[in-house]
N, C-alpha and C. Protein backbone atom coordinates (compact mmCIF):
# COMPACT_ATOMS: atom_id res chain seq x y z
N UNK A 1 76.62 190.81 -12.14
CA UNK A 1 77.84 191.47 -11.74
C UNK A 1 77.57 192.62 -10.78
N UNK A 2 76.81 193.18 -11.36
CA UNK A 2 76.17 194.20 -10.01
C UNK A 2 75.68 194.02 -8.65
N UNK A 3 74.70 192.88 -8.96
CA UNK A 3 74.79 192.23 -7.43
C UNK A 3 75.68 192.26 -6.37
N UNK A 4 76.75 191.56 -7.34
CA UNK A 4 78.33 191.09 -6.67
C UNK A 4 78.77 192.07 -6.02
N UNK A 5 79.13 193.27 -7.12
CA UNK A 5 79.26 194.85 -6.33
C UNK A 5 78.83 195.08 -5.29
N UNK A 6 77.33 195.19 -5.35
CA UNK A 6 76.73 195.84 -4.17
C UNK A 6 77.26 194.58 -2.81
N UNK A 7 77.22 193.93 -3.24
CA UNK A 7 77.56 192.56 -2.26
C UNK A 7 78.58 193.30 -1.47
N UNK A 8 79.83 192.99 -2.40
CA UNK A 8 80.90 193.50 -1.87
C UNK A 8 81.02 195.15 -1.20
N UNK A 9 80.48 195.94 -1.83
CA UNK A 9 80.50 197.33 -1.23
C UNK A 9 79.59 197.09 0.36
N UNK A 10 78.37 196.69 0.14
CA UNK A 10 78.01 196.39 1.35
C UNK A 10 79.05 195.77 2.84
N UNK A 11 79.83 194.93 2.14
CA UNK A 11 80.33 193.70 2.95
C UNK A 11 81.22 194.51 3.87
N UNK A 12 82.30 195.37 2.95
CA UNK A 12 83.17 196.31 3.11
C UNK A 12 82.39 197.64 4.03
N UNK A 13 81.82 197.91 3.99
CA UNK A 13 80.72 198.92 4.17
C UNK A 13 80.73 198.79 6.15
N UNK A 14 80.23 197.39 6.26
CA UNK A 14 80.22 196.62 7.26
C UNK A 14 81.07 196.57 8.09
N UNK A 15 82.05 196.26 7.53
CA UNK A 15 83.36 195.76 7.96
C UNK A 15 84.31 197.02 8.54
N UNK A 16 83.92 198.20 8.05
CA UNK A 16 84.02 199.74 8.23
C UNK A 16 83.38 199.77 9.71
N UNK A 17 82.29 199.67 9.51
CA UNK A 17 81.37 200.10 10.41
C UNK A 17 81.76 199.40 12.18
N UNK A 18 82.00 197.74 11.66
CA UNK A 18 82.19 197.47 12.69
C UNK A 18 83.70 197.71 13.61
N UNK A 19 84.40 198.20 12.56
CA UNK A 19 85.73 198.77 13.29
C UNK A 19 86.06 200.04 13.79
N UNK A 20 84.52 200.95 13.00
CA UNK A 20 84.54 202.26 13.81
C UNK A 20 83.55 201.56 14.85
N UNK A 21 82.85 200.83 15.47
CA UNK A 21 82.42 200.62 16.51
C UNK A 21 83.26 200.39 17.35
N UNK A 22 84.63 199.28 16.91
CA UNK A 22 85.08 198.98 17.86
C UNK A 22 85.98 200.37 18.67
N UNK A 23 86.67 201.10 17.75
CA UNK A 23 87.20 202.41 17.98
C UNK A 23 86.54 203.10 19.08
N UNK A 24 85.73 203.18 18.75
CA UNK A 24 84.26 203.89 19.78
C UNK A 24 84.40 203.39 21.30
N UNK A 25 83.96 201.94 21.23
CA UNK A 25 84.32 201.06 22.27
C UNK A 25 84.94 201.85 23.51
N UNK A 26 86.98 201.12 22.30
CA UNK A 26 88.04 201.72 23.07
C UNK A 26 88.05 203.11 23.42
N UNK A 27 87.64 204.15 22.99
CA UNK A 27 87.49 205.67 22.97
C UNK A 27 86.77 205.29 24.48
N UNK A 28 85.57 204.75 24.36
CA UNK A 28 84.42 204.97 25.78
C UNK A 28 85.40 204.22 27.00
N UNK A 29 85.80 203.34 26.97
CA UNK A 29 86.40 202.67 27.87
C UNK A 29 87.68 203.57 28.63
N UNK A 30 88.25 204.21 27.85
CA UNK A 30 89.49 205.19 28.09
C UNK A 30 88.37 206.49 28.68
N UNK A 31 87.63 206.89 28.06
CA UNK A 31 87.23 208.35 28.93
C UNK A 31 86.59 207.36 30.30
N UNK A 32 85.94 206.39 30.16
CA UNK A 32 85.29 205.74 31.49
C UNK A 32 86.38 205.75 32.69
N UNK A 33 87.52 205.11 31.66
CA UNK A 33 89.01 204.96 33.00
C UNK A 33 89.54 206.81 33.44
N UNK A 34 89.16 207.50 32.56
CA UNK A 34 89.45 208.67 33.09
C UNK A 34 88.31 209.45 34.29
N UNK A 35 87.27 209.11 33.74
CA UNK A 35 86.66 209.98 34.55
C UNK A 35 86.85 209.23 36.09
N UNK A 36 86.80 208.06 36.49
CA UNK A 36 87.12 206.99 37.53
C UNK A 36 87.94 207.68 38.15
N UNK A 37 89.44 208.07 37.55
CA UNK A 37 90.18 208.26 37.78
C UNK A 37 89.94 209.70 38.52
N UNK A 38 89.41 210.79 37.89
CA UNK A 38 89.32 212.08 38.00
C UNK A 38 88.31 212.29 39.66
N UNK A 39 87.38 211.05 39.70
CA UNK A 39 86.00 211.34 40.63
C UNK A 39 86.85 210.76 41.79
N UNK A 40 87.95 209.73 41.87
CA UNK A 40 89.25 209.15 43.02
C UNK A 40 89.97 210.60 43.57
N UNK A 41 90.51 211.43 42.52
CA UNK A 41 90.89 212.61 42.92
C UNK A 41 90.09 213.46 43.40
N UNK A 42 88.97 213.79 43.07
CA UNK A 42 87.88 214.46 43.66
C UNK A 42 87.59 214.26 44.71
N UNK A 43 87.04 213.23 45.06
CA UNK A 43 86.85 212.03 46.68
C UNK A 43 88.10 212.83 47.68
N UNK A 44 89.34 212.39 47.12
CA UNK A 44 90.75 212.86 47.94
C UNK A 44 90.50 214.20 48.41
N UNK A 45 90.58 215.17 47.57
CA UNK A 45 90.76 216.75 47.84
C UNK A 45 89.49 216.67 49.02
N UNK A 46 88.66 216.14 48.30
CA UNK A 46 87.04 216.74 48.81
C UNK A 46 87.48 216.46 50.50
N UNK A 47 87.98 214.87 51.07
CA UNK A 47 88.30 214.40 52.27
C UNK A 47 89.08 215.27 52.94
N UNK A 48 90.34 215.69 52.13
CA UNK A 48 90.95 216.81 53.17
C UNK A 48 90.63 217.73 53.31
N UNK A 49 89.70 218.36 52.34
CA UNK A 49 89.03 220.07 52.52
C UNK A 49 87.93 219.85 53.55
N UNK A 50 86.96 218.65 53.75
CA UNK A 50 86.51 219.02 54.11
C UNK A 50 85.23 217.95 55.34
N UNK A 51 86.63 217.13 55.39
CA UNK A 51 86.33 216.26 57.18
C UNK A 51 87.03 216.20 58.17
N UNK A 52 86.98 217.85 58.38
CA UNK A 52 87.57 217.94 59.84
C UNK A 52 86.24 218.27 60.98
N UNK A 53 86.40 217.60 62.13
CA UNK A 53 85.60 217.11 62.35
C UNK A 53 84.59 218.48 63.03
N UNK A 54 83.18 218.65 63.27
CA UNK A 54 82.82 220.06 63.52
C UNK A 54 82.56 220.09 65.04
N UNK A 55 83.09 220.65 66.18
CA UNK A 55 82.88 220.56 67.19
C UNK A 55 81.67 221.12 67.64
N UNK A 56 81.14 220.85 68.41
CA UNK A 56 79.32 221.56 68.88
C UNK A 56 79.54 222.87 69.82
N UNK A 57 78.60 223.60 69.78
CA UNK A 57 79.51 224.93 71.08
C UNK A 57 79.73 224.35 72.04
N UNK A 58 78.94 223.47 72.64
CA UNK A 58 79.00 223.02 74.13
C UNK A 58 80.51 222.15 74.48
N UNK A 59 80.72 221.74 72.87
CA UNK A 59 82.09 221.14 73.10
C UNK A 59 83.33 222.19 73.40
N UNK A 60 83.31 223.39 72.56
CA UNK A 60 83.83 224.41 72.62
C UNK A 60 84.30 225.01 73.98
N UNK A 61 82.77 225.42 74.21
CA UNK A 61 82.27 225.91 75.61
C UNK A 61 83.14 224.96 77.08
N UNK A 62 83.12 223.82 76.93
CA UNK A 62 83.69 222.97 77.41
C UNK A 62 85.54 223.28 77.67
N UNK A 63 85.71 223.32 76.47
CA UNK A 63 87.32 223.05 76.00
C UNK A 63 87.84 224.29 76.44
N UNK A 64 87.05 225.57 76.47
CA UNK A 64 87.70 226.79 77.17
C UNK A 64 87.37 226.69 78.48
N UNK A 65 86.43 226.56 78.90
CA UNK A 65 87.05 225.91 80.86
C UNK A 65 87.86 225.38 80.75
N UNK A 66 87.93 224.22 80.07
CA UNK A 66 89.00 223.65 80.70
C UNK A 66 90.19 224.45 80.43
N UNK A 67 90.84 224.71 79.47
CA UNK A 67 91.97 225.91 79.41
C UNK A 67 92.16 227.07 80.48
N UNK A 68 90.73 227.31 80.62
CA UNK A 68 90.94 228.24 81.76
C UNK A 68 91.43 227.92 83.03
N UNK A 69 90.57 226.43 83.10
CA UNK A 69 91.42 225.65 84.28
C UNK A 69 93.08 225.63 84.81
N UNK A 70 92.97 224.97 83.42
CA UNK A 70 94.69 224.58 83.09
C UNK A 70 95.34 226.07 83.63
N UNK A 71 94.82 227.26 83.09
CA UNK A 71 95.65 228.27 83.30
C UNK A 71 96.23 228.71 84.62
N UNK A 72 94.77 228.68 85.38
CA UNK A 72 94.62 229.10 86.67
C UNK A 72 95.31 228.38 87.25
N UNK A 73 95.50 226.79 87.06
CA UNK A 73 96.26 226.06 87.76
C UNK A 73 98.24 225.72 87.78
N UNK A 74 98.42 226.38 86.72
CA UNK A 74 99.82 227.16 86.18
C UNK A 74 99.93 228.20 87.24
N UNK A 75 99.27 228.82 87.19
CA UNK A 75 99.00 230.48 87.41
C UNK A 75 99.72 230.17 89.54
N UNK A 76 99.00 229.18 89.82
CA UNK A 76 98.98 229.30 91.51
C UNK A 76 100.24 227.91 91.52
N UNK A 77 100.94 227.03 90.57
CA UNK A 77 102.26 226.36 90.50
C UNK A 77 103.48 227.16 90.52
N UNK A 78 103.17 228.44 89.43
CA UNK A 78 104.20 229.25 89.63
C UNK A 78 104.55 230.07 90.96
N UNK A 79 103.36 230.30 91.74
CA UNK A 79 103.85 230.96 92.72
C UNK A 79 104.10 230.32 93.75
């Protein structure tokens, strides 16, 4: 009769065990879909904070002649 017991307490025991595994599982699968989720938002912000594109001085250097151009050439339309 004791056998039987332990049988059964074991069996049950088991049967515990494998449904807090499965719990676990679902628990890991849900933080997995979250963090996915969280590192998509991260990616986003990160893209707009911070790929705008970096111009070189020489590009700079460039882009104000030419403005200056532009100006000078306003400058002698108006008169």
């Amino acid at each position: 009769m004791r056998t039987d017991n332990k049988h059964i307490d074991q069996s049950s025991e088991l049967s515990a065990l494998r449904n807090e595994i499965s719990d676990l599982k679902n628990m890991m699968s849900t933080m997995q879909e979250i963090i996915i989720n969280q590192n998509k938002q991260i990616n986003d912000i990160y893209k707009c904070l911070f790929n705008n594109p970096i111009k070189s001085k020489d590009q700079v250097k460039e882009q104000k002649k030419q403005d200056m151009k532009n100006q000078i050439i306003l400058k002698n339309l108006r008169k």
